[in-house]
C-alpha atoms as a PDB file:
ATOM      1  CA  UNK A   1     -12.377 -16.519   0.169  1.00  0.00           C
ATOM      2  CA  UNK A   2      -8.662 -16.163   0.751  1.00  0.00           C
ATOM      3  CA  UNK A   3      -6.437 -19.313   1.833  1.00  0.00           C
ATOM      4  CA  UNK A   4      -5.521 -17.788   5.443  1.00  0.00           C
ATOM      5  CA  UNK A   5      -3.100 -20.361   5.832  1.00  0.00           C
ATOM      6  CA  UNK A   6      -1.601 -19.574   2.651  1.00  0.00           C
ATOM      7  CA  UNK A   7      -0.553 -15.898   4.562  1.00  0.00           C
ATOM      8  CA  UNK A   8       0.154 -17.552   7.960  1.00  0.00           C
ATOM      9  CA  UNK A   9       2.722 -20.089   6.114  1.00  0.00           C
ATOM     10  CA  UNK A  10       4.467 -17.193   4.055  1.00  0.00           C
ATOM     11  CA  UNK A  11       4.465 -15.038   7.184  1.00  0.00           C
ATOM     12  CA  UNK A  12       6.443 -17.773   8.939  1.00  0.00           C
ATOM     13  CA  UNK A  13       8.797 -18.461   6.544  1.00  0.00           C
ATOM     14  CA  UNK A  14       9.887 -14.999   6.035  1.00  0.00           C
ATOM     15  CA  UNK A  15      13.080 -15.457   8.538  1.00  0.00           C
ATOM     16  CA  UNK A  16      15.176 -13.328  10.319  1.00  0.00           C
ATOM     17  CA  UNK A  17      17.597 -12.533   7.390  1.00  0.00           C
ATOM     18  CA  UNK A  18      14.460 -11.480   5.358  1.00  0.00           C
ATOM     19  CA  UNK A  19      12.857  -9.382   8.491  1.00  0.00           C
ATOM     20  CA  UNK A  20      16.461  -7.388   8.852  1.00  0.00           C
ATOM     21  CA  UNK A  21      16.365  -7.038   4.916  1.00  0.00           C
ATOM     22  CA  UNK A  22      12.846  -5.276   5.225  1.00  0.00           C
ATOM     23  CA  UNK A  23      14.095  -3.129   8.543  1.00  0.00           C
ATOM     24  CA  UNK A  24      16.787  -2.097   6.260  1.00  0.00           C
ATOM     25  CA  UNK A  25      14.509  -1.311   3.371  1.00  0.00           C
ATOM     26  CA  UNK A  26      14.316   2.528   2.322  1.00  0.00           C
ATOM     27  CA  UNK A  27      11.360   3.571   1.705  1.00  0.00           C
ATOM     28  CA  UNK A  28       9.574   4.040  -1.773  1.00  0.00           C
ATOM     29  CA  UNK A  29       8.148   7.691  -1.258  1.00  0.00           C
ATOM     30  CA  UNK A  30       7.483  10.625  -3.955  1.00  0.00           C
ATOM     31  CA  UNK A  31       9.721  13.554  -4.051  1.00  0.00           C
ATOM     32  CA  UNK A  32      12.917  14.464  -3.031  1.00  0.00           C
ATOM     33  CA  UNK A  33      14.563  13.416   0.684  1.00  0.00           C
ATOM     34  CA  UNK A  34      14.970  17.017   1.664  1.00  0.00           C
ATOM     35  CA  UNK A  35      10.839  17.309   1.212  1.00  0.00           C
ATOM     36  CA  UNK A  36      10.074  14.101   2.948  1.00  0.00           C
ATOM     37  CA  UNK A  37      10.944  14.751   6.711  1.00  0.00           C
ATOM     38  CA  UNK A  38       9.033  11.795   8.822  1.00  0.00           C
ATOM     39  CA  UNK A  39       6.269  11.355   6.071  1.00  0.00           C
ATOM     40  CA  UNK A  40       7.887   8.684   4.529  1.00  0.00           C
ATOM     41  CA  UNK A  41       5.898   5.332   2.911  1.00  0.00           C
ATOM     42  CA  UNK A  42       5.845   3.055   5.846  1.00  0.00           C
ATOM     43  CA  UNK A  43       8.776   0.408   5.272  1.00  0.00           C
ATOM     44  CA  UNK A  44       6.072  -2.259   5.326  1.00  0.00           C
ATOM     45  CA  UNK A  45       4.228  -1.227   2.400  1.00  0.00           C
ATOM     46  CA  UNK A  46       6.876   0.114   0.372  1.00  0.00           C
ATOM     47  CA  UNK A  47       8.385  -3.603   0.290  1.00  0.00           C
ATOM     48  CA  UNK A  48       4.922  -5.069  -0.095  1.00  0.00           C
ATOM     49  CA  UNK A  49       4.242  -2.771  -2.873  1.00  0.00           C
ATOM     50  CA  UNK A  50       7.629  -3.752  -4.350  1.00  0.00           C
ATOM     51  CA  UNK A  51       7.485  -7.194  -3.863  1.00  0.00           C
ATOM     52  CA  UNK A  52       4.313  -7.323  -5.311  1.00  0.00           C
ATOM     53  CA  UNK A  53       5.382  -5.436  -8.237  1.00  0.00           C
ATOM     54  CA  UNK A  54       8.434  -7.639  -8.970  1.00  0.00           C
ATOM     55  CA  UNK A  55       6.294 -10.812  -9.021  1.00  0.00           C
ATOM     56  CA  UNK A  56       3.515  -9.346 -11.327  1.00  0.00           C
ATOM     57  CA  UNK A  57       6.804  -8.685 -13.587  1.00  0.00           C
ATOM     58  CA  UNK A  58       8.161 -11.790 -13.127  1.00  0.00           C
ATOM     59  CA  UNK A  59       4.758 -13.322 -14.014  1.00  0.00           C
ATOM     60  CA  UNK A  60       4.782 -11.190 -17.139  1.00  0.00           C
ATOM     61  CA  UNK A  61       7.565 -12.234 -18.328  1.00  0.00           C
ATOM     62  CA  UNK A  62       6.599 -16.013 -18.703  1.00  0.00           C
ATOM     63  CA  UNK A  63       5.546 -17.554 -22.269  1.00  0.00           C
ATOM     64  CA  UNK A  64       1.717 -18.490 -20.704  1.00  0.00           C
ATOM     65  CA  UNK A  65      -1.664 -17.804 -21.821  1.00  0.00           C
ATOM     66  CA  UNK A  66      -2.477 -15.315 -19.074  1.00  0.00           C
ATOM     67  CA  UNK A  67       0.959 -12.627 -19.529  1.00  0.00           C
ATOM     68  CA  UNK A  68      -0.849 -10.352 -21.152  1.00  0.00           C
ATOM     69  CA  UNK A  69      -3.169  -9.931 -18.206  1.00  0.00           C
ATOM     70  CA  UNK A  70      -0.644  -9.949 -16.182  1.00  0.00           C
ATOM     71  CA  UNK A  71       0.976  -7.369 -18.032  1.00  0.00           C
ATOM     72  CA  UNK A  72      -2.468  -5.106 -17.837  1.00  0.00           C
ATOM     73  CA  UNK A  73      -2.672  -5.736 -14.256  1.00  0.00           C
ATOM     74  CA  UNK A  74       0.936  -4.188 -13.923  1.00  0.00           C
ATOM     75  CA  UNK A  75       0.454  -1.236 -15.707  1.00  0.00           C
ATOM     76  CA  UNK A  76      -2.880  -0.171 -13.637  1.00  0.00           C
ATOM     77  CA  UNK A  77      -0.929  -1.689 -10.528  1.00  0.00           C
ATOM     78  CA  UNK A  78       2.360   0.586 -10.719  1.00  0.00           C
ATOM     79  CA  UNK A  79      -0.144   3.804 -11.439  1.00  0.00           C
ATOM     80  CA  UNK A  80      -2.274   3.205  -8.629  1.00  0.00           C
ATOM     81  CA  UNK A  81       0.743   2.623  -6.019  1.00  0.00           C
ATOM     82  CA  UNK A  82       2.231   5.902  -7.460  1.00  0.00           C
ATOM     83  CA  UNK A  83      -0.713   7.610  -6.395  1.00  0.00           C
ATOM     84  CA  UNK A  84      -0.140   6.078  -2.950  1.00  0.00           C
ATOM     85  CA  UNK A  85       2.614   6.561  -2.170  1.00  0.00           C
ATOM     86  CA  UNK A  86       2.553  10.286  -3.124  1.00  0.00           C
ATOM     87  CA  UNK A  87      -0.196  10.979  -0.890  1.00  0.00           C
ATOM     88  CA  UNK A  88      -2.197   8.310   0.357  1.00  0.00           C
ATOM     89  CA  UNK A  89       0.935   6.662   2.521  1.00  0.00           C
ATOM     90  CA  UNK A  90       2.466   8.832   3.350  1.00  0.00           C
ATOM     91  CA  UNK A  91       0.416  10.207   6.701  1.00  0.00           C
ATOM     92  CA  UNK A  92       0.256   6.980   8.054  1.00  0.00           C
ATOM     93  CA  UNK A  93       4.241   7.667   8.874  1.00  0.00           C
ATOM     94  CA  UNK A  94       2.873   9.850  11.728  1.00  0.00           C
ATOM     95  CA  UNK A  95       0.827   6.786  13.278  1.00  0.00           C
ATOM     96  CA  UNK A  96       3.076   5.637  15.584  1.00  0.00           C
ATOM     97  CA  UNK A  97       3.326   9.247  17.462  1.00  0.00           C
ATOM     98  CA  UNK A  98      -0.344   9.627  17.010  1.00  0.00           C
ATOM     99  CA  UNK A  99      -0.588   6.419  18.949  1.00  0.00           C
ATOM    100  CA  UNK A 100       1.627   7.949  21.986  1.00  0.00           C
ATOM    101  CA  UNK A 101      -0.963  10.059  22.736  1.00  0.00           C
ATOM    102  CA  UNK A 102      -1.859  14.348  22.475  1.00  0.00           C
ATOM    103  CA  UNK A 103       1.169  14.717  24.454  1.00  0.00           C
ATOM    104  CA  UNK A 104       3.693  13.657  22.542  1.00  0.00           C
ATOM    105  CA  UNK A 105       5.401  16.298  20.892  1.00  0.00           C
ATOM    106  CA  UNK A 106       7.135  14.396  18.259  1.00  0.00           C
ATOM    107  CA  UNK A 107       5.037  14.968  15.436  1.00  0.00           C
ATOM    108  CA  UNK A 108       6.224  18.442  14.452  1.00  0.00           C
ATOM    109  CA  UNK A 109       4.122  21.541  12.552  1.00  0.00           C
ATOM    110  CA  UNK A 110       6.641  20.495   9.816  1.00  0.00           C
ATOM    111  CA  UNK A 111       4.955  17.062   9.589  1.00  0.00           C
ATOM    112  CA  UNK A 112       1.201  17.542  10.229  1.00  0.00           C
ATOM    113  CA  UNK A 113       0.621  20.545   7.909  1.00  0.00           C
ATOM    114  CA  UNK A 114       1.708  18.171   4.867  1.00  0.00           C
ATOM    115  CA  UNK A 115      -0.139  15.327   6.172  1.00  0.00           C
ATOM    116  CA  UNK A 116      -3.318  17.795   6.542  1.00  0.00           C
ATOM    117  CA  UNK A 117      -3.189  18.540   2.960  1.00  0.00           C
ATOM    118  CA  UNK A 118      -2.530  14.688   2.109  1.00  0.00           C
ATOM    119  CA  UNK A 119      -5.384  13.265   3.845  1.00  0.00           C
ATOM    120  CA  UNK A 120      -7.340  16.249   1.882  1.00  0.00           C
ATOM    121  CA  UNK A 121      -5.853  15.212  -0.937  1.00  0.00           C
ATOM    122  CA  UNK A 122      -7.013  11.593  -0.646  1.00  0.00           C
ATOM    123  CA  UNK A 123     -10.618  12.475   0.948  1.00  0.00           C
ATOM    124  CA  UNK A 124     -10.940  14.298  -2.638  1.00  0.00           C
ATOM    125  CA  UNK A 125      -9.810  11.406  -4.650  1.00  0.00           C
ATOM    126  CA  UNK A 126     -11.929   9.016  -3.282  1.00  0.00           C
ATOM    127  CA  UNK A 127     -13.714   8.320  -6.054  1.00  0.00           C
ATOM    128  CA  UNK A 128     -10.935   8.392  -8.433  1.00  0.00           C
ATOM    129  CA  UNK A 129      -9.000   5.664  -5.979  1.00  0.00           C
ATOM    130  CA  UNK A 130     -12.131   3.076  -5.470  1.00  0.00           C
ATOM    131  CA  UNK A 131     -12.499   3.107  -9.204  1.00  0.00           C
ATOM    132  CA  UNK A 132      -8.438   2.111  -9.073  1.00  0.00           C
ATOM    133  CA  UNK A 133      -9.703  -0.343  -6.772  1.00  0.00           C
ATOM    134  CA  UNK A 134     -12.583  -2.059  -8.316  1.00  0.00           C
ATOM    135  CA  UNK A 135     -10.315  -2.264 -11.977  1.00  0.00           C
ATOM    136  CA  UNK A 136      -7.222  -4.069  -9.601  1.00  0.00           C
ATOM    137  CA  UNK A 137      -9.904  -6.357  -8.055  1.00  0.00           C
ATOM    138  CA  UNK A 138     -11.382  -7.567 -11.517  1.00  0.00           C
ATOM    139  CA  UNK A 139      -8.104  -8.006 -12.784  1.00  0.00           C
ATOM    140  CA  UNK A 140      -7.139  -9.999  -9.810  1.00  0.00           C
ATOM    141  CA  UNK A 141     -10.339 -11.663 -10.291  1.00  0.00           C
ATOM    142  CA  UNK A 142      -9.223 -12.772 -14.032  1.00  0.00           C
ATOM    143  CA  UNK A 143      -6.262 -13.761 -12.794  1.00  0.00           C
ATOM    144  CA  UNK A 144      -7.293 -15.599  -9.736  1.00  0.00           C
ATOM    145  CA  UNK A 145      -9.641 -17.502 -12.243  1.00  0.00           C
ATOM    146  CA  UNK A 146      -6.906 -17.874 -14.909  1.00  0.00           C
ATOM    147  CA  UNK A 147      -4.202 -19.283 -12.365  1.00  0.00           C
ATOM    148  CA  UNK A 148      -7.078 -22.215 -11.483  1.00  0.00           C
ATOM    149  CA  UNK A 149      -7.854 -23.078 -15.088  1.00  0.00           C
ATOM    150  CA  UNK A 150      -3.508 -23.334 -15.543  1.00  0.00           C
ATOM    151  CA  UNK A 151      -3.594 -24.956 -12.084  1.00  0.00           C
ATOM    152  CA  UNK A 152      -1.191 -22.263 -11.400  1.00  0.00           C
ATOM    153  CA  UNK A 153      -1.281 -22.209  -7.335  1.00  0.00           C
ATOM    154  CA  UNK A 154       1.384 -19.384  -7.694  1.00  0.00           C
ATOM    155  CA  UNK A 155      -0.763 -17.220  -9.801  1.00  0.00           C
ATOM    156  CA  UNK A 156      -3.847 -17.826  -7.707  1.00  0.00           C
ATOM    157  CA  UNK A 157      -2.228 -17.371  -4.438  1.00  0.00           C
ATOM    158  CA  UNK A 158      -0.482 -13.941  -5.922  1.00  0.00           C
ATOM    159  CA  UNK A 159      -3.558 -12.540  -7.327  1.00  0.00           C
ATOM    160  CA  UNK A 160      -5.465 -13.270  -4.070  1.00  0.00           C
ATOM    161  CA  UNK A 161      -3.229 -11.815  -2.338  1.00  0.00           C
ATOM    162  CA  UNK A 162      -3.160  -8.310  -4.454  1.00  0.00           C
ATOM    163  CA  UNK A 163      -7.372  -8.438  -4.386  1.00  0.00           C
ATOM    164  CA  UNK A 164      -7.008  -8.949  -0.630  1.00  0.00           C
ATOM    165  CA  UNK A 165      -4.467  -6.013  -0.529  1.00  0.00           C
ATOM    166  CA  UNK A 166      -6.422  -3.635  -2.446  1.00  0.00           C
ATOM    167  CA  UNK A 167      -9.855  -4.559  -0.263  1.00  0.00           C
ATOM    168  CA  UNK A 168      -7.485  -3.378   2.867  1.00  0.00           C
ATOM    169  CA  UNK A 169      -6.803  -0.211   1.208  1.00  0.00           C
ATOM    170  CA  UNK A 170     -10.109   0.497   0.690  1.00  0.00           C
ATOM    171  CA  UNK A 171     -11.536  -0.820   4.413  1.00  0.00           C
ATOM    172  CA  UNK A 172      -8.494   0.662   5.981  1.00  0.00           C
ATOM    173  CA  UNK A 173      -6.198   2.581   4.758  1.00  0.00           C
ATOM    174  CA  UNK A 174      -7.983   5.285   3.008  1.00  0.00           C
ATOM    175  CA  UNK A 175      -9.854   5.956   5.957  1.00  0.00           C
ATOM    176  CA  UNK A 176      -6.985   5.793   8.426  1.00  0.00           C
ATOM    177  CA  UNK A 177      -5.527   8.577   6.467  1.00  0.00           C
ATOM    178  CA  UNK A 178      -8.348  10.766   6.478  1.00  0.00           C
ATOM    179  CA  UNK A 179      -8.848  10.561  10.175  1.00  0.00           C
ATOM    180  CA  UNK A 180      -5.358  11.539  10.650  1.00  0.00           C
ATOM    181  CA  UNK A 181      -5.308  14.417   8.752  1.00  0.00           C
ATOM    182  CA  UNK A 182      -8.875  15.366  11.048  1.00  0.00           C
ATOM    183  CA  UNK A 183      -7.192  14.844  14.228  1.00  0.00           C
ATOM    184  CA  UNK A 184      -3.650  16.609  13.414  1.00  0.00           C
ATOM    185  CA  UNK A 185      -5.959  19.361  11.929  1.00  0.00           C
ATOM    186  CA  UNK A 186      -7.877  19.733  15.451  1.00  0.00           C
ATOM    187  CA  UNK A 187      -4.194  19.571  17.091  1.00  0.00           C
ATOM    188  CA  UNK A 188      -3.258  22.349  14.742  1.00  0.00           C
ATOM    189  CA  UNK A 189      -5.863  24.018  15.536  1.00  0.00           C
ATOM    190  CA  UNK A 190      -5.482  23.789  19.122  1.00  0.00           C
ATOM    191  CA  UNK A 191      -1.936  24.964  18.661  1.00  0.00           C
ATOM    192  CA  UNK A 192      -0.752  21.542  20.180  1.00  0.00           C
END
């Protein structure tokens, strides 16, 4: 089991310079701006993707025992977020609109007929992602077990982290994409 208080400390200390440097943050997202619209990576995973990323590499980069599985973790890693954040992701943009209700008429034709064919997309890679999935956990799991033989805290804590991550996507996110892509597909077809 994860250290929760691990998470509640970092949470904490991110700060208000750090909070107004993720605000600021533009989005990782496939393709070009003019394709985007409002089906962007949510600013919250695109900097937890990247931050994530940037310590694997930093992690890599050390003269230790465990690089090299580091380094394997990365590559995997950076493939699987591409495939997010090309189509997995990006519907979840929409959520806050969904939230307001059938009403709201911000979520445009422009924006659900892509995020339709996204949460397709995803509902047809299932398999494809939980195998992504169950590689990421049992490298986190080699690397949660090589941080505690180097009694690297930093390691474990990272790798826990990135196992807990990838469970999410797999409890949550995956399917919170596919039901938006049902319900805009019912709006659609309601001609809402």
């Amino acid at each position: 089991m994860a250290n929760i208080s691990f998470f509640k400390t970092a949470a904490g200390a991110l700060g208000i310079a750090a909070l107004a440097s993720i605000l600021t943050f533009a989005p990782m997202a496939a393709g070009n701006a003019a394709d985007q619209s409002a089906l962007q990576v949510p600013q919250s995973i695109a900097y937890e993707h990247e931050q994530i990323i940037k310590e694997l590499t930093n992690f890599a980069k050390r003269e230790v025992a465990h690089a090299a599985a580091v380094q394997k973790a990365l590559i995997v890693i950076k493939a699987h977020y591409a495939k997010e954040e090309a189509f997995v992701l990006r519907p979840l943009a929409l959520l806050p609109e969904i939230a307001k209700g059938p009403n709201s008429k911000s979520a445009t034709l422009k924006d659900m007929e892509p995020a339709v064919a996204m949460a397709d997309r995803t509902k047809a890679a299932l398999p494809e992602l939980q195998n992504d999935h169950m590689q990421i956990t049992s490298l986190m799991n080699d690397l949660i077990e090589a941080g505690k033989a180097d009694h690297d805290e930093e390691l474990t804590q990272l790798a826990t982290r990135v196992a807990i991550q990838s469970l999410n996507d797999l409890e949550i996110t995956q399917p919170t994409t596919i039901l938006i892509g049902d319900y805009l597909r019912l709006r659609l077809a309601k001609g809402e």
